[in-house]
PDB file of N, CA and C in Angstrom:
ATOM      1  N   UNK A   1       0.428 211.748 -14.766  1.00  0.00           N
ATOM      2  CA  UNK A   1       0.359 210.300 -14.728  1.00  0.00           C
ATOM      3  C   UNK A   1      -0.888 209.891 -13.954  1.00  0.00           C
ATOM      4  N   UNK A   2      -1.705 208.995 -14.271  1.00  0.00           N
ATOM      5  CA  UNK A   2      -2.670 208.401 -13.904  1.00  0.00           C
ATOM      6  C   UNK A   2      -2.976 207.414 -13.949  1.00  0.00           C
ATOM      7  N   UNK A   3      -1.922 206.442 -12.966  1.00  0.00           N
ATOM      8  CA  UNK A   3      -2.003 205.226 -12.283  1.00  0.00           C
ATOM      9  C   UNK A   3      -2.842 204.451 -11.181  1.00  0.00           C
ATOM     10  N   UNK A   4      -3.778 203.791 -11.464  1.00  0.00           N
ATOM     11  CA  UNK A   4      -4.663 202.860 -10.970  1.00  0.00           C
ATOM     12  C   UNK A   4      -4.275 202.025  -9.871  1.00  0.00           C
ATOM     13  N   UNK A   5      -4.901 201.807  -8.698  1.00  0.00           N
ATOM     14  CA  UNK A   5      -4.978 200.400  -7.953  1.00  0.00           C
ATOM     15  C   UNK A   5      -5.540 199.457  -8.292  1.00  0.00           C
ATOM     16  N   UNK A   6      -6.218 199.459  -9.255  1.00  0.00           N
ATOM     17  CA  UNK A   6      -6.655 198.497 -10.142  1.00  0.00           C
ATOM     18  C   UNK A   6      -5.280 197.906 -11.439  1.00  0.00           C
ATOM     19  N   UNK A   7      -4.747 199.008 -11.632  1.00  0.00           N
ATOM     20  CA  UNK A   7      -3.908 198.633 -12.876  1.00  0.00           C
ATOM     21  C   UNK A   7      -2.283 197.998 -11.867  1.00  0.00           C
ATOM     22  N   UNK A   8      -2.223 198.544 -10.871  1.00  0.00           N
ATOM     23  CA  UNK A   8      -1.138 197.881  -9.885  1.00  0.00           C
ATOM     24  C   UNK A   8      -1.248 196.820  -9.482  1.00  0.00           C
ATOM     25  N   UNK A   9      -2.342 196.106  -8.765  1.00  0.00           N
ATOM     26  CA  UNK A   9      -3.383 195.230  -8.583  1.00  0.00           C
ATOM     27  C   UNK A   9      -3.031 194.097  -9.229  1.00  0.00           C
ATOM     28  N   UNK A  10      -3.452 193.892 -10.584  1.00  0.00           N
ATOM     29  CA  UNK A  10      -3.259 193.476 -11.570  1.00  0.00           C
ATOM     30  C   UNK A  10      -2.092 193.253 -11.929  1.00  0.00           C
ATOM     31  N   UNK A  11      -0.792 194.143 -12.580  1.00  0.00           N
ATOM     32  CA  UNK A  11       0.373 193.840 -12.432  1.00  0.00           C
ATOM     33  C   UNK A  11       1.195 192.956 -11.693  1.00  0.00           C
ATOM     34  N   UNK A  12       0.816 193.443 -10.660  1.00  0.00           N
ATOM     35  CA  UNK A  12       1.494 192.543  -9.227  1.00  0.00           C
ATOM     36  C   UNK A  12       1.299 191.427  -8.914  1.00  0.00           C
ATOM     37  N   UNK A  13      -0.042 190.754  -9.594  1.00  0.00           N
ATOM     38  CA  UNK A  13      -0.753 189.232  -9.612  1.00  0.00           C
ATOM     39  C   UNK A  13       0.009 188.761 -10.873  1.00  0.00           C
ATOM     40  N   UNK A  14       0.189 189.077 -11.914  1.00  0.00           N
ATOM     41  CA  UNK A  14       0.632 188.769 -13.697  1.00  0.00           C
ATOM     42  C   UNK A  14       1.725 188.689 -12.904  1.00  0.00           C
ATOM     43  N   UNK A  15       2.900 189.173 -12.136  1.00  0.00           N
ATOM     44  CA  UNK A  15       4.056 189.389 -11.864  1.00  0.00           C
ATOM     45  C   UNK A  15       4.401 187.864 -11.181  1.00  0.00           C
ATOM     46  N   UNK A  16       3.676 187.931  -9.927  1.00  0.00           N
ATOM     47  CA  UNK A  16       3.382 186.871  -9.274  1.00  0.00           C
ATOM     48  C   UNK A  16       3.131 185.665  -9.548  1.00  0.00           C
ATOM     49  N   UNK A  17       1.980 185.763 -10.395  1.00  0.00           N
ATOM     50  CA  UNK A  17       1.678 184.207 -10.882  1.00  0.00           C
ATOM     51  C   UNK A  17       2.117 184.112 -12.222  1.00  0.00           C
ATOM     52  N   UNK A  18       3.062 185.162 -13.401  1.00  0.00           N
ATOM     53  CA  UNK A  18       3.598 184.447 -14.665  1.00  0.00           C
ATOM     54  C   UNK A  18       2.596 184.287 -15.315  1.00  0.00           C
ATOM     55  N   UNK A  19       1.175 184.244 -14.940  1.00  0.00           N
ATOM     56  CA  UNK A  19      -0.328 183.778 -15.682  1.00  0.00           C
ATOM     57  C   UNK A  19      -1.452 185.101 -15.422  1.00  0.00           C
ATOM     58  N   UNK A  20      -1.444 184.926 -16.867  1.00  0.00           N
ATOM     59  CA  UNK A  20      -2.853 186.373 -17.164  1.00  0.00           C
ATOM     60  C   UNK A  20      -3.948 185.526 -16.219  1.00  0.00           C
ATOM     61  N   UNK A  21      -4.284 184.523 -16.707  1.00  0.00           N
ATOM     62  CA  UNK A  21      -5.954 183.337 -16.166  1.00  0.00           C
ATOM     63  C   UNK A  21      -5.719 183.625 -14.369  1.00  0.00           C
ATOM     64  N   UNK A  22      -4.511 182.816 -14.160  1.00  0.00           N
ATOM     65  CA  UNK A  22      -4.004 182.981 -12.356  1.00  0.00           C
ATOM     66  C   UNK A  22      -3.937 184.017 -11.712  1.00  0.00           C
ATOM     67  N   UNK A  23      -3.923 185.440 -12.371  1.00  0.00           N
ATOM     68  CA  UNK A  23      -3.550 186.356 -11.898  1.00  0.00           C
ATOM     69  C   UNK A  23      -5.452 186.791 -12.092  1.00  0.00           C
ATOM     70  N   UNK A  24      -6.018 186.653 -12.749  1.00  0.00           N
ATOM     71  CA  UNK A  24      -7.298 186.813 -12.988  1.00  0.00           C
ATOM     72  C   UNK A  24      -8.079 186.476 -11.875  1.00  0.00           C
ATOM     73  N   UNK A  25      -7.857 185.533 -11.209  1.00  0.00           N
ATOM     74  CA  UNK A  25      -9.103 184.158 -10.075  1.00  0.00           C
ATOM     75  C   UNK A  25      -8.137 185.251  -9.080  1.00  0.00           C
ATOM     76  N   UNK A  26      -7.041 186.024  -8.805  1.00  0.00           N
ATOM     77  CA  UNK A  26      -6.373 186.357  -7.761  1.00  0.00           C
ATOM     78  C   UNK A  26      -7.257 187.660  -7.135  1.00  0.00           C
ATOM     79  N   UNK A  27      -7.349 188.143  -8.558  1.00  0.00           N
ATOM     80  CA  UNK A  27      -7.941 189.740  -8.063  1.00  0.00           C
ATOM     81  C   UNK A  27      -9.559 189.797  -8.409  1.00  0.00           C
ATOM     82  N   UNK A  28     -10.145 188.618  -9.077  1.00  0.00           N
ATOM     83  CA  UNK A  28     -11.241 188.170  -9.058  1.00  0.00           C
ATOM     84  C   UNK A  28     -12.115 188.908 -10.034  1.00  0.00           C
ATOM     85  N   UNK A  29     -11.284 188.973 -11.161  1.00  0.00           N
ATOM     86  CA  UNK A  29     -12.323 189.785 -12.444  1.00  0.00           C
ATOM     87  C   UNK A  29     -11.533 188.851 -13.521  1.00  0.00           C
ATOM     88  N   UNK A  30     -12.061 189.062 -14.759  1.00  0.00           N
ATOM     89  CA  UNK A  30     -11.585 188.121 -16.416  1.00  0.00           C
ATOM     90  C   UNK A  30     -10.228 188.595 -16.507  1.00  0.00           C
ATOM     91  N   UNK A  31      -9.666 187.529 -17.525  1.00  0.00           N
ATOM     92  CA  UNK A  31      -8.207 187.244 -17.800  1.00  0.00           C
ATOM     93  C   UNK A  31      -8.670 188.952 -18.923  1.00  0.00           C
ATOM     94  N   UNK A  32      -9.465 188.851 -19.157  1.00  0.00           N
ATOM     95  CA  UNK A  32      -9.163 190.108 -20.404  1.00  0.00           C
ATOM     96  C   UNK A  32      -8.969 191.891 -19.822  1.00  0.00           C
ATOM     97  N   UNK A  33      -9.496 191.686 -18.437  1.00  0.00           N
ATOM     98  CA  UNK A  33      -9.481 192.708 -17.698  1.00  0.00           C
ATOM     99  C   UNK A  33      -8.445 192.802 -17.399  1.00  0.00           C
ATOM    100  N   UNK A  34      -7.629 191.891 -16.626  1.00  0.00           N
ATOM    101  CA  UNK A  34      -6.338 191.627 -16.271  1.00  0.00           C
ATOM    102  C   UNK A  34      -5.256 192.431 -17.574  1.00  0.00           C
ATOM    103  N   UNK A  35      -5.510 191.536 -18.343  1.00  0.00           N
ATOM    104  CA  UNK A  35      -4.854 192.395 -19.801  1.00  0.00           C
ATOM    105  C   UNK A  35      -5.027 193.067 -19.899  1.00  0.00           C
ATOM    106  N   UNK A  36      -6.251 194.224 -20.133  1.00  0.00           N
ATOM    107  CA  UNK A  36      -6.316 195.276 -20.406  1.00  0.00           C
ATOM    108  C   UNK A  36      -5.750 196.487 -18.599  1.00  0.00           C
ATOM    109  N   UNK A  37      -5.878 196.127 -17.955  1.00  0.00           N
ATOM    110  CA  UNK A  37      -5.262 196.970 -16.757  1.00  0.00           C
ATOM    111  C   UNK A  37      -3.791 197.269 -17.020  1.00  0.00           C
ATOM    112  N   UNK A  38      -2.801 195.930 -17.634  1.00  0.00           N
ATOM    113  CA  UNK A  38      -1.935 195.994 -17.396  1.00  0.00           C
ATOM    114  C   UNK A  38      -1.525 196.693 -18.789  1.00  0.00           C
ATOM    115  N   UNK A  39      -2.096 196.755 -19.713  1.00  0.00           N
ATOM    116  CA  UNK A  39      -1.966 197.644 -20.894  1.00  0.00           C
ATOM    117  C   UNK A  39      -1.996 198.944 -20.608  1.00  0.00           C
ATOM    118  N   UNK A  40      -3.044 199.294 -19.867  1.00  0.00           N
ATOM    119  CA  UNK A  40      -3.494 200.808 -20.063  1.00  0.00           C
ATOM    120  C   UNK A  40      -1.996 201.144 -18.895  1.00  0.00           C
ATOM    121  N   UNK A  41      -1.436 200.765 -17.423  1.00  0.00           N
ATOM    122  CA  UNK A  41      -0.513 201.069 -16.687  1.00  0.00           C
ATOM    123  C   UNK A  41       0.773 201.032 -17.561  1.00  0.00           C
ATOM    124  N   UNK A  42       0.962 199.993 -18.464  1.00  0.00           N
ATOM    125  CA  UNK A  42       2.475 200.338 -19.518  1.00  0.00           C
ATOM    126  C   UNK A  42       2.087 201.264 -20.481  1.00  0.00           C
ATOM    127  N   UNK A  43       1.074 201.778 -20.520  1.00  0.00           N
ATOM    128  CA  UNK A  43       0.186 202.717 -21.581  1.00  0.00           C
ATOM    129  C   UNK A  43       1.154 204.523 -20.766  1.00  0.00           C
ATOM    130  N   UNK A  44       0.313 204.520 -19.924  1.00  0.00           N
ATOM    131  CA  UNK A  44       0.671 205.338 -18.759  1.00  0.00           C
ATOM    132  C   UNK A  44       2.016 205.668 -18.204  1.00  0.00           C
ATOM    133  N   UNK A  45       2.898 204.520 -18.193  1.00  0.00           N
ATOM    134  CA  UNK A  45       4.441 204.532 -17.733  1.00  0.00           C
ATOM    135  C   UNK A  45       5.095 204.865 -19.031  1.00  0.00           C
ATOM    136  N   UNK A  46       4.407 204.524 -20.434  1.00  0.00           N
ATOM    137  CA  UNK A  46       5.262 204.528 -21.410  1.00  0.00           C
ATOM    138  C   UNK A  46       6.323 203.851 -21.281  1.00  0.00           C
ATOM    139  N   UNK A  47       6.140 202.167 -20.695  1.00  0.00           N
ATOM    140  CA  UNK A  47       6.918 201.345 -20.478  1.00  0.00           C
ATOM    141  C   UNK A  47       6.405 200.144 -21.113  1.00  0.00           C
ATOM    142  N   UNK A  48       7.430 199.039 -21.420  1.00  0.00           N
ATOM    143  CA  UNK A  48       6.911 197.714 -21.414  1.00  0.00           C
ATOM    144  C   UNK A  48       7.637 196.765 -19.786  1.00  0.00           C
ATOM    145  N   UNK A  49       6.472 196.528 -19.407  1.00  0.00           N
ATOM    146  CA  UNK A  49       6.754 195.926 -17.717  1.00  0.00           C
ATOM    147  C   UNK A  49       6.733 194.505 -18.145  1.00  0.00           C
ATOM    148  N   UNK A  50       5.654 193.763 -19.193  1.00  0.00           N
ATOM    149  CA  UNK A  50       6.129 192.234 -19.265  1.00  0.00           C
ATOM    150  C   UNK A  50       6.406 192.130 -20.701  1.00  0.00           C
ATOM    151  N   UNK A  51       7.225 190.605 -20.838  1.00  0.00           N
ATOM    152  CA  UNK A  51       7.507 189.804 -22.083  1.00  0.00           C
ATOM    153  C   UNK A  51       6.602 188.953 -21.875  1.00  0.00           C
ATOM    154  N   UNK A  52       5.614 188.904 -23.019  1.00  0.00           N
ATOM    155  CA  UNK A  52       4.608 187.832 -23.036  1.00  0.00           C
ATOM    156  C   UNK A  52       4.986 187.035 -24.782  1.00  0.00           C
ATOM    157  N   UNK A  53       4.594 185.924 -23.863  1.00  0.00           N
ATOM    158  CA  UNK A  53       4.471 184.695 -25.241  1.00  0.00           C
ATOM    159  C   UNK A  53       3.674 183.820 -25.063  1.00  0.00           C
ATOM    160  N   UNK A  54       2.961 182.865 -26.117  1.00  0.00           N
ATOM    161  CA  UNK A  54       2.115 182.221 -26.181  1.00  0.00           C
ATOM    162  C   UNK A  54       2.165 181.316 -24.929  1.00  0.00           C
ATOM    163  N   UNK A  55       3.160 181.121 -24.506  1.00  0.00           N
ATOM    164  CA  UNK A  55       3.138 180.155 -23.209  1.00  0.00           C
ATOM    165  C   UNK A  55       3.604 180.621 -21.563  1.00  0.00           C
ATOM    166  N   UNK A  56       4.172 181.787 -22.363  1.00  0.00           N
ATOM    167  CA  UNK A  56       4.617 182.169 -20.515  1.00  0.00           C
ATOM    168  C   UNK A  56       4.772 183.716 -20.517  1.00  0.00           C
ATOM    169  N   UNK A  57       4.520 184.456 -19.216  1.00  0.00           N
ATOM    170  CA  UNK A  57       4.936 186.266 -18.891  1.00  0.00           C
ATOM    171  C   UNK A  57       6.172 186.044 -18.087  1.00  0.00           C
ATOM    172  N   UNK A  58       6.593 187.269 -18.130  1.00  0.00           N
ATOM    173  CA  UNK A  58       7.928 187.340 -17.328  1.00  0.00           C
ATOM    174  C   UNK A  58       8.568 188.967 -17.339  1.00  0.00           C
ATOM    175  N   UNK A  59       8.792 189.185 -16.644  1.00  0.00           N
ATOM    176  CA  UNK A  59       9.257 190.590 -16.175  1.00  0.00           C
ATOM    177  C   UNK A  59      10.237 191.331 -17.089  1.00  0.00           C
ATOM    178  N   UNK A  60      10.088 192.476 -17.544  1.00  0.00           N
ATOM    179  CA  UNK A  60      11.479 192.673 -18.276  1.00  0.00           C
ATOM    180  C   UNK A  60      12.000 193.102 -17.350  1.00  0.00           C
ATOM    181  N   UNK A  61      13.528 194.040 -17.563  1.00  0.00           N
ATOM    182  CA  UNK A  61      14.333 194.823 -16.008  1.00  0.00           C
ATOM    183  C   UNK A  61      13.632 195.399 -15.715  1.00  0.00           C
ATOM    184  N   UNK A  62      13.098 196.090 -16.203  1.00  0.00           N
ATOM    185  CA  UNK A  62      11.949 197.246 -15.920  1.00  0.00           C
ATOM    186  C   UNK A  62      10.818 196.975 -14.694  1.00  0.00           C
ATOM    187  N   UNK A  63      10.289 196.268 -15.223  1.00  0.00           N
ATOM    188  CA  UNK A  63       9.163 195.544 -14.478  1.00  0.00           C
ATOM    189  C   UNK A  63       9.846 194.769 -13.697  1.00  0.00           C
TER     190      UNK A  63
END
């Protein structure tokens, strides 16, 4: 397994703020980075950690 402080980082802000953009200005790099960190860490866990929809994130149990 090869899990990031970058890809935790990230998670933990999306977790926090519910917002890819908010969680972005938190850890201070693009909303697309943000996305992609938190891809490659459920990539890695072979998990899904959020439910995303056009308007809101949110934790599954997991996450």
């Amino acid at each position: 397994m090869n899990v990031g402080l970058r890809q935790l980082r990230a998670f933990l802000a999306v977790a926090k703020h519910g917002s890819f953009s908010r969680a972005a200005e938190e850890v201070a790099v693009s909303q697309s980075a943000v996305s992609f960190s938190v891809q490659q860490l459920e990539s890695e866990l072979g998990l899904r950690l959020l439910d995303r929809t056009t308007r809101q994130v949110k934790l599954t149990a997991v996450g």
